[in-house]
PDB file of N, CA and C in Angstrom:
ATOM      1  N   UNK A   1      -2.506 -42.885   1.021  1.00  0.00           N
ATOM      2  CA  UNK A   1      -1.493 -41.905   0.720  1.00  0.00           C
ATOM      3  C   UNK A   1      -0.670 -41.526   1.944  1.00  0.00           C
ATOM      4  N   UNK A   2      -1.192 -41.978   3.279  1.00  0.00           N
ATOM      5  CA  UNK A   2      -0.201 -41.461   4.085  1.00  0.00           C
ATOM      6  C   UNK A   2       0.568 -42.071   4.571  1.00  0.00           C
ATOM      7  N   UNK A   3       0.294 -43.576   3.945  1.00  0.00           N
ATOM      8  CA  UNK A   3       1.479 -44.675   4.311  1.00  0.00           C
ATOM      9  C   UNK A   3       2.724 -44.093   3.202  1.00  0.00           C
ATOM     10  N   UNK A   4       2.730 -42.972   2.529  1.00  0.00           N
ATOM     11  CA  UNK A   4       4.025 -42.827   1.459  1.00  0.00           C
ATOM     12  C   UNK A   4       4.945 -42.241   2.549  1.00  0.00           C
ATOM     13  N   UNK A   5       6.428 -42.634   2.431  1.00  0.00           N
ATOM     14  CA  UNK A   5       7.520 -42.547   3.267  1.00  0.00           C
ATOM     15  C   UNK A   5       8.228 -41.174   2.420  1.00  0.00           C
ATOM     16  N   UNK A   6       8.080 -40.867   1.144  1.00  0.00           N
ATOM     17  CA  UNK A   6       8.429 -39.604   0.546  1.00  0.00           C
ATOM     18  C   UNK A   6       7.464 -38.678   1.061  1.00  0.00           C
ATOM     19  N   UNK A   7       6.099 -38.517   1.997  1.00  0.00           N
ATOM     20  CA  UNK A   7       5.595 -37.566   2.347  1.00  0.00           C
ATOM     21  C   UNK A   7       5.848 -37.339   3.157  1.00  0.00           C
ATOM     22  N   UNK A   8       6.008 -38.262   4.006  1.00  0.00           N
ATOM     23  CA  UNK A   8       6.599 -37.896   5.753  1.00  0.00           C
ATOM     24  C   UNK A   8       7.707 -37.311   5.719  1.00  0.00           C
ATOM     25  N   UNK A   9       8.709 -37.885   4.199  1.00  0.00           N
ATOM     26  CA  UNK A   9       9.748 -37.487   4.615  1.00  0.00           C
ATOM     27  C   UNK A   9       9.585 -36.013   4.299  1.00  0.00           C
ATOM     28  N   UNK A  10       9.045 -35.708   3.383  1.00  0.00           N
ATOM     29  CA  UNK A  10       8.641 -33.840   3.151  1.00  0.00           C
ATOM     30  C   UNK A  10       8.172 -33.287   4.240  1.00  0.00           C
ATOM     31  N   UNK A  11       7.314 -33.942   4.943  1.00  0.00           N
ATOM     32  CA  UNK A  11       6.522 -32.838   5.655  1.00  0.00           C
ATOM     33  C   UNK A  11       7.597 -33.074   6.906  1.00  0.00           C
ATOM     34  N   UNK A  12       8.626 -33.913   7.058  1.00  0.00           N
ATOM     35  CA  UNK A  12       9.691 -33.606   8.497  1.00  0.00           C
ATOM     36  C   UNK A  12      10.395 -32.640   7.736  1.00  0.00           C
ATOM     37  N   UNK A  13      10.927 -32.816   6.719  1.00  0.00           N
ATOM     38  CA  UNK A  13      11.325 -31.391   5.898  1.00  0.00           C
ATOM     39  C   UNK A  13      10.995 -30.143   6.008  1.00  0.00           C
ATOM     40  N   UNK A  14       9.720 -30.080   5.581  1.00  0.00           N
ATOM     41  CA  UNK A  14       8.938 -28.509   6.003  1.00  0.00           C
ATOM     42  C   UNK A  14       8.914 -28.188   7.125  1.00  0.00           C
ATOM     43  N   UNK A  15       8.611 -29.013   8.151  1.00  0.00           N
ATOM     44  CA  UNK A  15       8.626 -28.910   9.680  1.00  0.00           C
ATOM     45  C   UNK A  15      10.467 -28.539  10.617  1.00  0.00           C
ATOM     46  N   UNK A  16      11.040 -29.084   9.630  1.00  0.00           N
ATOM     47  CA  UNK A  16      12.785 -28.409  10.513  1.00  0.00           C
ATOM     48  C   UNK A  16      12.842 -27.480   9.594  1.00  0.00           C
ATOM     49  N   UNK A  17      12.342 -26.990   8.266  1.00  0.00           N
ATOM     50  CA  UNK A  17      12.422 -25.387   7.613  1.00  0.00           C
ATOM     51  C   UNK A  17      11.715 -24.650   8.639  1.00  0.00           C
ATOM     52  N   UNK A  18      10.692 -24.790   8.668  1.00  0.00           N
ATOM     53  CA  UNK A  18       9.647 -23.769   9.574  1.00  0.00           C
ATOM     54  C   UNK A  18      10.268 -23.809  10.742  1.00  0.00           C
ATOM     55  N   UNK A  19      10.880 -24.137  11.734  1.00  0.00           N
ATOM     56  CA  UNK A  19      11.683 -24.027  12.963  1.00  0.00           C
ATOM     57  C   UNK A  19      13.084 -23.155  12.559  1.00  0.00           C
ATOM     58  N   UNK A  20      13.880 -23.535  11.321  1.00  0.00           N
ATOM     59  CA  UNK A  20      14.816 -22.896  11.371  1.00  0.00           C
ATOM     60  C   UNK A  20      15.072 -21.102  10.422  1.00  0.00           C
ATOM     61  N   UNK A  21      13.544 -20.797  10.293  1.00  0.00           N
ATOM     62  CA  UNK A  21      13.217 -19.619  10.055  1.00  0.00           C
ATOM     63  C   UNK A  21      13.118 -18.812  10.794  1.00  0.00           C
ATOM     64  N   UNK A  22      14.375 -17.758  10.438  1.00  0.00           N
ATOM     65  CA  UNK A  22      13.877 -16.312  11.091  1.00  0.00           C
ATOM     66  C   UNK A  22      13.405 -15.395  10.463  1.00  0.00           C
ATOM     67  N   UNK A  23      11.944 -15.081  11.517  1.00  0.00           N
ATOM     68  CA  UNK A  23      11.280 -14.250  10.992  1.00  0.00           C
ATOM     69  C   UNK A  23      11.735 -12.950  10.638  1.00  0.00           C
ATOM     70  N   UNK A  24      11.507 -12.101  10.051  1.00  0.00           N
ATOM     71  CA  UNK A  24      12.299 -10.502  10.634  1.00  0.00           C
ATOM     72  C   UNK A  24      10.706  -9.691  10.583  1.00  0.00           C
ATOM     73  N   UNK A  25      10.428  -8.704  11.544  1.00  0.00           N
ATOM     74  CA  UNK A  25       9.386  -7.773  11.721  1.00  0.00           C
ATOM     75  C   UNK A  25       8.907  -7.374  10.263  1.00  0.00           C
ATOM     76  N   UNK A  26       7.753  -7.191  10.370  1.00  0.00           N
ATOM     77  CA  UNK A  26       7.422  -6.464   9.101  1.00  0.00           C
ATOM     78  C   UNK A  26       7.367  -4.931   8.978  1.00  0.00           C
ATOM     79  N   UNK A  27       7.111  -4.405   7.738  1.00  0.00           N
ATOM     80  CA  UNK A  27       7.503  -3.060   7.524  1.00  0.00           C
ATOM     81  C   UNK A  27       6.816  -1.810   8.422  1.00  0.00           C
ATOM     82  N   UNK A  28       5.699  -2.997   8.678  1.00  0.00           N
ATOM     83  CA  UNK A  28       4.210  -1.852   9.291  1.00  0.00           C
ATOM     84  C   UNK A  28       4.907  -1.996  10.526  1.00  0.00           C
ATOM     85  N   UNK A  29       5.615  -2.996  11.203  1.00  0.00           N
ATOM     86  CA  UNK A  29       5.736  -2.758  12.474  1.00  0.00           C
ATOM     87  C   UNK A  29       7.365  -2.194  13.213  1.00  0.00           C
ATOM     88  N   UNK A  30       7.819  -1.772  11.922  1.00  0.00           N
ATOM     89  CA  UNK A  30       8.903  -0.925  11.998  1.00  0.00           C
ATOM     90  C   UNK A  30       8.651   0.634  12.129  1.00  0.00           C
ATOM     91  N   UNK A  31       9.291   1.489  13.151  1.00  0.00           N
ATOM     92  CA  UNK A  31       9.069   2.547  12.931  1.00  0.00           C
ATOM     93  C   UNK A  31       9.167   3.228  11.823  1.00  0.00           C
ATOM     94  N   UNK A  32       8.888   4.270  11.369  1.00  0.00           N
ATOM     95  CA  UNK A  32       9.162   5.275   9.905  1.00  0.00           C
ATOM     96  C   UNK A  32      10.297   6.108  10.572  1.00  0.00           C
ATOM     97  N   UNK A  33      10.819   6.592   9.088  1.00  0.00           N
ATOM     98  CA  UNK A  33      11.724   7.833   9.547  1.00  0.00           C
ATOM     99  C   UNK A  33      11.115   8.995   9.280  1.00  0.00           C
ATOM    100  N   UNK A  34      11.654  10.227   9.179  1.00  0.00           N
ATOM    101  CA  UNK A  34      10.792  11.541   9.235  1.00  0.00           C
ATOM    102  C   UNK A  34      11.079  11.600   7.575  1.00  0.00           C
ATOM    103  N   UNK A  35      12.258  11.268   6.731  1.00  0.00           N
ATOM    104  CA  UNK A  35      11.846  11.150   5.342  1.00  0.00           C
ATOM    105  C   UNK A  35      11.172   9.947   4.806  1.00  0.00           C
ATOM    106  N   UNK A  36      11.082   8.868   5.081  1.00  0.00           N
ATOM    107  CA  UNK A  36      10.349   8.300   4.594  1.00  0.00           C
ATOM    108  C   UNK A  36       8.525   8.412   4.729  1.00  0.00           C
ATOM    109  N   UNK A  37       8.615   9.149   5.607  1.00  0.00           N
ATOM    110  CA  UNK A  37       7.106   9.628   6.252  1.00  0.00           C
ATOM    111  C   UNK A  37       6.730  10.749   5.356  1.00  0.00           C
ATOM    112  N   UNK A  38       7.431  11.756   4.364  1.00  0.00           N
ATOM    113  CA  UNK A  38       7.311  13.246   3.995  1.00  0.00           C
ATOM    114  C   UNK A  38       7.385  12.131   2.624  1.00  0.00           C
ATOM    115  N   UNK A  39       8.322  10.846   1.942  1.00  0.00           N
ATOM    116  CA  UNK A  39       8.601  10.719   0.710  1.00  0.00           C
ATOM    117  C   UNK A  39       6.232  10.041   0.651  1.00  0.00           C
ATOM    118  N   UNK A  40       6.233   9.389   1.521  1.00  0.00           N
ATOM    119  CA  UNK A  40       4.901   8.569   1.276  1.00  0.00           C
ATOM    120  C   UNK A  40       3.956   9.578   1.316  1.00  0.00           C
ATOM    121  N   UNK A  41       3.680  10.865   1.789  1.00  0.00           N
ATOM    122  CA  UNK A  41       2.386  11.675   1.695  1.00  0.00           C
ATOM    123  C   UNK A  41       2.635  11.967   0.443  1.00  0.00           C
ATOM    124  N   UNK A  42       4.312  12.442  -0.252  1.00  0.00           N
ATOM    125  CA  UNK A  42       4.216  13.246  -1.361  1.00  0.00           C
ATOM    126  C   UNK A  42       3.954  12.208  -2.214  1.00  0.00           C
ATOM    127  N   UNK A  43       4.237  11.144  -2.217  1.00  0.00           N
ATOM    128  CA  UNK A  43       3.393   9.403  -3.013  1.00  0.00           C
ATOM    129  C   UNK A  43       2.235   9.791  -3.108  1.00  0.00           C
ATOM    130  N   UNK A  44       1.524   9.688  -2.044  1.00  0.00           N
ATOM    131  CA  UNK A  44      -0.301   9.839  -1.824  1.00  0.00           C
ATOM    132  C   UNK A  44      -0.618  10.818  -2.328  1.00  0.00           C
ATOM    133  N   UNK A  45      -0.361  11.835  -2.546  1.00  0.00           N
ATOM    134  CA  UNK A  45      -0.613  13.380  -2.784  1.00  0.00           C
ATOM    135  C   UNK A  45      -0.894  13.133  -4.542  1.00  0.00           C
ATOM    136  N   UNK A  46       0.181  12.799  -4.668  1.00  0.00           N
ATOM    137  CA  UNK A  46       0.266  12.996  -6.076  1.00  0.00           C
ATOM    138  C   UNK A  46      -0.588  11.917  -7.017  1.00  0.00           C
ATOM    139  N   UNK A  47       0.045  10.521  -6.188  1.00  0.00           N
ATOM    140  CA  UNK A  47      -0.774   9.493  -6.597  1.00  0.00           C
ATOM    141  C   UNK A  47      -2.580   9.782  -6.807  1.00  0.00           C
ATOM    142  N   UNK A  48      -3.148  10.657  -6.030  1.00  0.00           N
ATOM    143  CA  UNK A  48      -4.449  10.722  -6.185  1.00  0.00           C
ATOM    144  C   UNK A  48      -4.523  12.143  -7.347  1.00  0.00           C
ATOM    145  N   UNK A  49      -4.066  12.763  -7.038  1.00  0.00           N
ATOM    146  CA  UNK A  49      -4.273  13.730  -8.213  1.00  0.00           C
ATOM    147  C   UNK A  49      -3.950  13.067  -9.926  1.00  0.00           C
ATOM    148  N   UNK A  50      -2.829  12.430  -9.972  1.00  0.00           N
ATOM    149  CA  UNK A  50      -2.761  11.914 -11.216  1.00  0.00           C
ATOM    150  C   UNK A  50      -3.744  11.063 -11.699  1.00  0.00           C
ATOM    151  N   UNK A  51      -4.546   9.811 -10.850  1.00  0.00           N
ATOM    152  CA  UNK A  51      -5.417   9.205 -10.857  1.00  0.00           C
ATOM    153  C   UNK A  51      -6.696   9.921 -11.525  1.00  0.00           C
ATOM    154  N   UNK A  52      -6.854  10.932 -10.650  1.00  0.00           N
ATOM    155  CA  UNK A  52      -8.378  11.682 -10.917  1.00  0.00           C
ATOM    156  C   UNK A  52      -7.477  12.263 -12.371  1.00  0.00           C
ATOM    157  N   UNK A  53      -6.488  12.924 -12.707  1.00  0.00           N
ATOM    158  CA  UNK A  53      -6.829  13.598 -14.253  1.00  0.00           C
ATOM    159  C   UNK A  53      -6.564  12.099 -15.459  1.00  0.00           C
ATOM    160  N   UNK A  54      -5.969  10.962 -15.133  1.00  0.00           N
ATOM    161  CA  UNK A  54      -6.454   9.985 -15.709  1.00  0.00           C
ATOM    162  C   UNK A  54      -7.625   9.434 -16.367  1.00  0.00           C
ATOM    163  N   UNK A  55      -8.300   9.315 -15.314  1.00  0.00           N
ATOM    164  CA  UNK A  55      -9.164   8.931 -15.046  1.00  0.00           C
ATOM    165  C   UNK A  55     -10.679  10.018 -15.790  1.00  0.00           C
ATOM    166  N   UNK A  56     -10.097  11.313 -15.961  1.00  0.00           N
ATOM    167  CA  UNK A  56     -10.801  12.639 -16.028  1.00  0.00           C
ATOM    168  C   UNK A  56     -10.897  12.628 -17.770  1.00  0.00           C
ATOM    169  N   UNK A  57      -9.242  12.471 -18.085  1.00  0.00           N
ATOM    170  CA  UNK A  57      -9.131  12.050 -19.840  1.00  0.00           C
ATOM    171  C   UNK A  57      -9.519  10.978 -20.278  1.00  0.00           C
ATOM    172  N   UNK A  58      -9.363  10.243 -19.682  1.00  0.00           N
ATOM    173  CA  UNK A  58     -10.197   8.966 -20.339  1.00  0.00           C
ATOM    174  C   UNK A  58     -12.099   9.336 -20.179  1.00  0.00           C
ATOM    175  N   UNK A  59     -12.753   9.488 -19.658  1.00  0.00           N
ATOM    176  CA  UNK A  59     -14.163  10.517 -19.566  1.00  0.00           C
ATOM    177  C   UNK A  59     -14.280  11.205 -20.655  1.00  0.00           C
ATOM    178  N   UNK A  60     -13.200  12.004 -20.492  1.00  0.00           N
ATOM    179  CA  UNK A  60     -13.407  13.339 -21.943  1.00  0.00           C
ATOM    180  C   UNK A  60     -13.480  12.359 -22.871  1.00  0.00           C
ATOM    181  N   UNK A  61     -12.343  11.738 -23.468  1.00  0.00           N
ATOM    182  CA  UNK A  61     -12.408  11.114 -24.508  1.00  0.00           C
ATOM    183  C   UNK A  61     -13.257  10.160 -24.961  1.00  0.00           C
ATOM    184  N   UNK A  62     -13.772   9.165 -23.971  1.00  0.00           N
ATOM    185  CA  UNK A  62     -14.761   8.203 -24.334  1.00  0.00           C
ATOM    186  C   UNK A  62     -16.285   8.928 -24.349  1.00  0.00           C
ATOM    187  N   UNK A  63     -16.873  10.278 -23.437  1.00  0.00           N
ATOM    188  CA  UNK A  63     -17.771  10.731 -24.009  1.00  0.00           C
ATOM    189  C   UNK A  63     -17.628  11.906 -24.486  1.00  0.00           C
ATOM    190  N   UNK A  64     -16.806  11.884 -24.879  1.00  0.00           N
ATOM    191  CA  UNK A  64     -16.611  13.606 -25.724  1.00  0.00           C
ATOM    192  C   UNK A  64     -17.155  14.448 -24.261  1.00  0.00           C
ATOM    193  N   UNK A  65     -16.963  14.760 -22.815  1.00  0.00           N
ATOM    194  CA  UNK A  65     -17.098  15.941 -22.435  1.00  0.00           C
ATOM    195  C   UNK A  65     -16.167  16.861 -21.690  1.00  0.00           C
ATOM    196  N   UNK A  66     -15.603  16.774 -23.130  1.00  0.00           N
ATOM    197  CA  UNK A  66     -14.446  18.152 -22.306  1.00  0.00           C
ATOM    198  C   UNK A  66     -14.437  18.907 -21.951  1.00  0.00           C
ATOM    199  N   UNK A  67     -14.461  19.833 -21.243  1.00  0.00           N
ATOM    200  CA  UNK A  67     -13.167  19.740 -20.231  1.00  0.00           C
ATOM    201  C   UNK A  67     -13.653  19.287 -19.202  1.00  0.00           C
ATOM    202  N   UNK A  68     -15.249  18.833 -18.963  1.00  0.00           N
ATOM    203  CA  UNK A  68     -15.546  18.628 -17.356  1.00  0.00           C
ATOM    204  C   UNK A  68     -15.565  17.534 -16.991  1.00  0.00           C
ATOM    205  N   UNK A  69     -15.273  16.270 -17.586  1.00  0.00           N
ATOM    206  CA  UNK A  69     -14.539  14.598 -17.193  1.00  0.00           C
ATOM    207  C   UNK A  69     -13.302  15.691 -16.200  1.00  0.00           C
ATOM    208  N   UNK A  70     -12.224  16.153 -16.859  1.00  0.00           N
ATOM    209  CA  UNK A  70     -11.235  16.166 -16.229  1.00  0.00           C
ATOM    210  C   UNK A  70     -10.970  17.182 -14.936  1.00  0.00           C
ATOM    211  N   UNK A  71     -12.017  18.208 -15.165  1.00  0.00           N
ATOM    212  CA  UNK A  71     -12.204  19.242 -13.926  1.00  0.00           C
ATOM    213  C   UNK A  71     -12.669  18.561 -12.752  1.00  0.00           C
ATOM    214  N   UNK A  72     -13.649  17.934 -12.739  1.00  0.00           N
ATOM    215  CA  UNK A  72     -14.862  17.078 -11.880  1.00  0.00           C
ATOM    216  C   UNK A  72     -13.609  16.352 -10.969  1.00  0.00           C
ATOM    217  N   UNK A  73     -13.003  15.596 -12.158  1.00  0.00           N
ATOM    218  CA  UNK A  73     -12.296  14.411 -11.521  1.00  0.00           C
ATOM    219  C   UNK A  73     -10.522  14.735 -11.051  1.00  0.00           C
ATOM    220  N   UNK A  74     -10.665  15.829 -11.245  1.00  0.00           N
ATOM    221  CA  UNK A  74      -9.105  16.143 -10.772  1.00  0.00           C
ATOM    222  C   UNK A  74      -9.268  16.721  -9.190  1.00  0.00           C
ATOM    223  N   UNK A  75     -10.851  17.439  -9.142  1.00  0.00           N
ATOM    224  CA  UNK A  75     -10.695  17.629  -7.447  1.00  0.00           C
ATOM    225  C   UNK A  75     -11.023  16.440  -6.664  1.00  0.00           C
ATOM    226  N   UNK A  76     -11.623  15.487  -7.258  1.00  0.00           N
ATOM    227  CA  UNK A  76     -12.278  14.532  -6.482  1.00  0.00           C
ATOM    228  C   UNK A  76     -10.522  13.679  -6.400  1.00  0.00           C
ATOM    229  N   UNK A  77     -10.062  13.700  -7.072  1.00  0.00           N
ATOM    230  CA  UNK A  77      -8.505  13.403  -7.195  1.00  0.00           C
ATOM    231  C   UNK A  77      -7.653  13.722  -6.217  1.00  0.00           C
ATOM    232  N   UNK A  78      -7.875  15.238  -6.194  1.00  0.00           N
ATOM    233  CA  UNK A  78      -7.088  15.704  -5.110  1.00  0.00           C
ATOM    234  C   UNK A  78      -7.664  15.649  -3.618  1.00  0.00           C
ATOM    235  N   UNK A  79      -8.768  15.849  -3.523  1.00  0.00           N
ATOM    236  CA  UNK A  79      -9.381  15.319  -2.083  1.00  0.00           C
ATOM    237  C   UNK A  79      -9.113  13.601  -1.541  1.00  0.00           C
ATOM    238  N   UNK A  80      -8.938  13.122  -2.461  1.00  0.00           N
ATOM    239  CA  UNK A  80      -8.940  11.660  -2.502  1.00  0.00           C
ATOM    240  C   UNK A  80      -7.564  12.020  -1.908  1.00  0.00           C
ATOM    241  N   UNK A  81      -6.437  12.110  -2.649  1.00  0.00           N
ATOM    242  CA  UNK A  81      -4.719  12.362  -1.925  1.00  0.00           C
ATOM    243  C   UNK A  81      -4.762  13.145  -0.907  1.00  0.00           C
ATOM    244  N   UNK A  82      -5.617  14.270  -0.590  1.00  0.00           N
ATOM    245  CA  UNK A  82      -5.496  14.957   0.712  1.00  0.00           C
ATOM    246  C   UNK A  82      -6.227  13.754   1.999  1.00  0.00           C
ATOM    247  N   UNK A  83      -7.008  13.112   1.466  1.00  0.00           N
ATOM    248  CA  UNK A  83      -7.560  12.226   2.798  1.00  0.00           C
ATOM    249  C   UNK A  83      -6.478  11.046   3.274  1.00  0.00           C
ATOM    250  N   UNK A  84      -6.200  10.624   1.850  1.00  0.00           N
ATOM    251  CA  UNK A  84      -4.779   9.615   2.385  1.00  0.00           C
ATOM    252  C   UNK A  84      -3.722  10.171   2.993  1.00  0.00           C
ATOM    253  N   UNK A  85      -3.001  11.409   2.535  1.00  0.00           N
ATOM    254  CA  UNK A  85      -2.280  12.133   3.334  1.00  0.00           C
ATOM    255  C   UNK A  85      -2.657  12.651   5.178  1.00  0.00           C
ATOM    256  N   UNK A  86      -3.827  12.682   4.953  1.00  0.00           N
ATOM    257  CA  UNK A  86      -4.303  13.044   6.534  1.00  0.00           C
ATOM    258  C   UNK A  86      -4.310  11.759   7.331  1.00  0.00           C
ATOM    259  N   UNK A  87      -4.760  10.594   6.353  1.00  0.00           N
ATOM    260  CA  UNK A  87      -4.690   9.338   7.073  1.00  0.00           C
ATOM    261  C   UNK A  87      -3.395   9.342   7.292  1.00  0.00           C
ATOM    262  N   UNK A  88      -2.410   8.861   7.043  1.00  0.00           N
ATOM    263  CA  UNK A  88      -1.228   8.810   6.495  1.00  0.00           C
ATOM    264  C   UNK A  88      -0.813   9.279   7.848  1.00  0.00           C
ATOM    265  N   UNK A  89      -0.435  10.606   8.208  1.00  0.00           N
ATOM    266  CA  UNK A  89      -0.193  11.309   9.128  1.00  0.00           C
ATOM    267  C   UNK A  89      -1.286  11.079  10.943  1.00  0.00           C
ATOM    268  N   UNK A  90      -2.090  10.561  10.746  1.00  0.00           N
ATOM    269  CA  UNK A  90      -2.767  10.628  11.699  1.00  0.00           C
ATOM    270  C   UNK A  90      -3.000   9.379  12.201  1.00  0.00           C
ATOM    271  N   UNK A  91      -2.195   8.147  11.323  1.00  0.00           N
ATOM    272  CA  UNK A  91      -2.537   6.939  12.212  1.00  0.00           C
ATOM    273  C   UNK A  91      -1.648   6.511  13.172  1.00  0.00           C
ATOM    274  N   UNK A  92      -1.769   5.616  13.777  1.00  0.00           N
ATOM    275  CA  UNK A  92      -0.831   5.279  14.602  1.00  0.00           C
ATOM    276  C   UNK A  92       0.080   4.394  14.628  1.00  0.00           C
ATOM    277  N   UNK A  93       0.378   3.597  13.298  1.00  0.00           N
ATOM    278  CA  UNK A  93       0.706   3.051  12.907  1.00  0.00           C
ATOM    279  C   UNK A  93       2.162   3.501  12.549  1.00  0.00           C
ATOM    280  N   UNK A  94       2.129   5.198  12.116  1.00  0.00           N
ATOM    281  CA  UNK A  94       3.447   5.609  11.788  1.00  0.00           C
ATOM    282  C   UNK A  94       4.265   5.974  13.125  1.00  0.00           C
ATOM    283  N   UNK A  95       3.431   6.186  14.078  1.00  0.00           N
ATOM    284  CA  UNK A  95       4.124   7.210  15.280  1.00  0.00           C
ATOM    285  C   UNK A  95       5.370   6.375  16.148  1.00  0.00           C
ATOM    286  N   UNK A  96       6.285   6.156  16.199  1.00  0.00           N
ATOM    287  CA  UNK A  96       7.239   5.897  16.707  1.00  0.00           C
ATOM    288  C   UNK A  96       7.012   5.192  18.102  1.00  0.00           C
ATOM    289  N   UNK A  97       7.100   3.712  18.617  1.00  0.00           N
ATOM    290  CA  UNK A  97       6.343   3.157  19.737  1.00  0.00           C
ATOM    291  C   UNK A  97       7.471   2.166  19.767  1.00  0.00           C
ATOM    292  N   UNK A  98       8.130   2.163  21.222  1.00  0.00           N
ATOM    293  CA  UNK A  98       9.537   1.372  21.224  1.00  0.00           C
ATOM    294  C   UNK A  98       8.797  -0.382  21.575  1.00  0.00           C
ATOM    295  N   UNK A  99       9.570  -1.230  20.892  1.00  0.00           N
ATOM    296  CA  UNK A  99       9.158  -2.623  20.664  1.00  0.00           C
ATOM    297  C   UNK A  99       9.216  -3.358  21.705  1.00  0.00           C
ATOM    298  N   UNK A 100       8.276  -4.698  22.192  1.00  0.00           N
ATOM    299  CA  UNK A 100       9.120  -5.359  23.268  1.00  0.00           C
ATOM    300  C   UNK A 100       9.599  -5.788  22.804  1.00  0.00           C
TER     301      UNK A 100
END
């Protein structure tokens, strides 16, 4: 198979694509702005609270115990979005660090 002259000719193909690609940085290694930093906690925030009362009604309903599927699981919900939010804010990943 590697005497085929249609593979070589692909893989010199792929090989002048891959050279004439520019990369561009990825998102993680772009700084944040101060709203996009306030729009993603209020993401996380919420995202975990909705999760836990999801997650809380579906409980109630599949074992009949209402209301405490959804009590139980709406704080564990909201602690869950308060830890991502603290992550969120506390890594270093967001903090502004000029590039070489």
């Amino acid at each position: 198979m590697s005497d085929d002259p249609t593979l070589g000719t692909l893989k010199r193909r792929i090989d002048e694509a891959k050279k004439n690609l520019k990369i561009s940085p990825s998102q993680d290694d772009m700084p944040r702005t101060t709203i996009g930093r306030l729009f993603n906690v209020g993401v996380e925030l919420v995202a975990g609270v909705l999760a836990g009362v999801g997650a809380g009604l579906v409980i109630d309903w599949v074992f009949g115990t209402s209301p405490w599927g959804l009590i139980c699981l709406f704080i564990l919900g909201s602690i869950a979005g308060m830890m991502n939010v603290y992550r969120s804010l506390t890594s270093t990943k967001n903090k502004k660090t000029p590039h070489a």
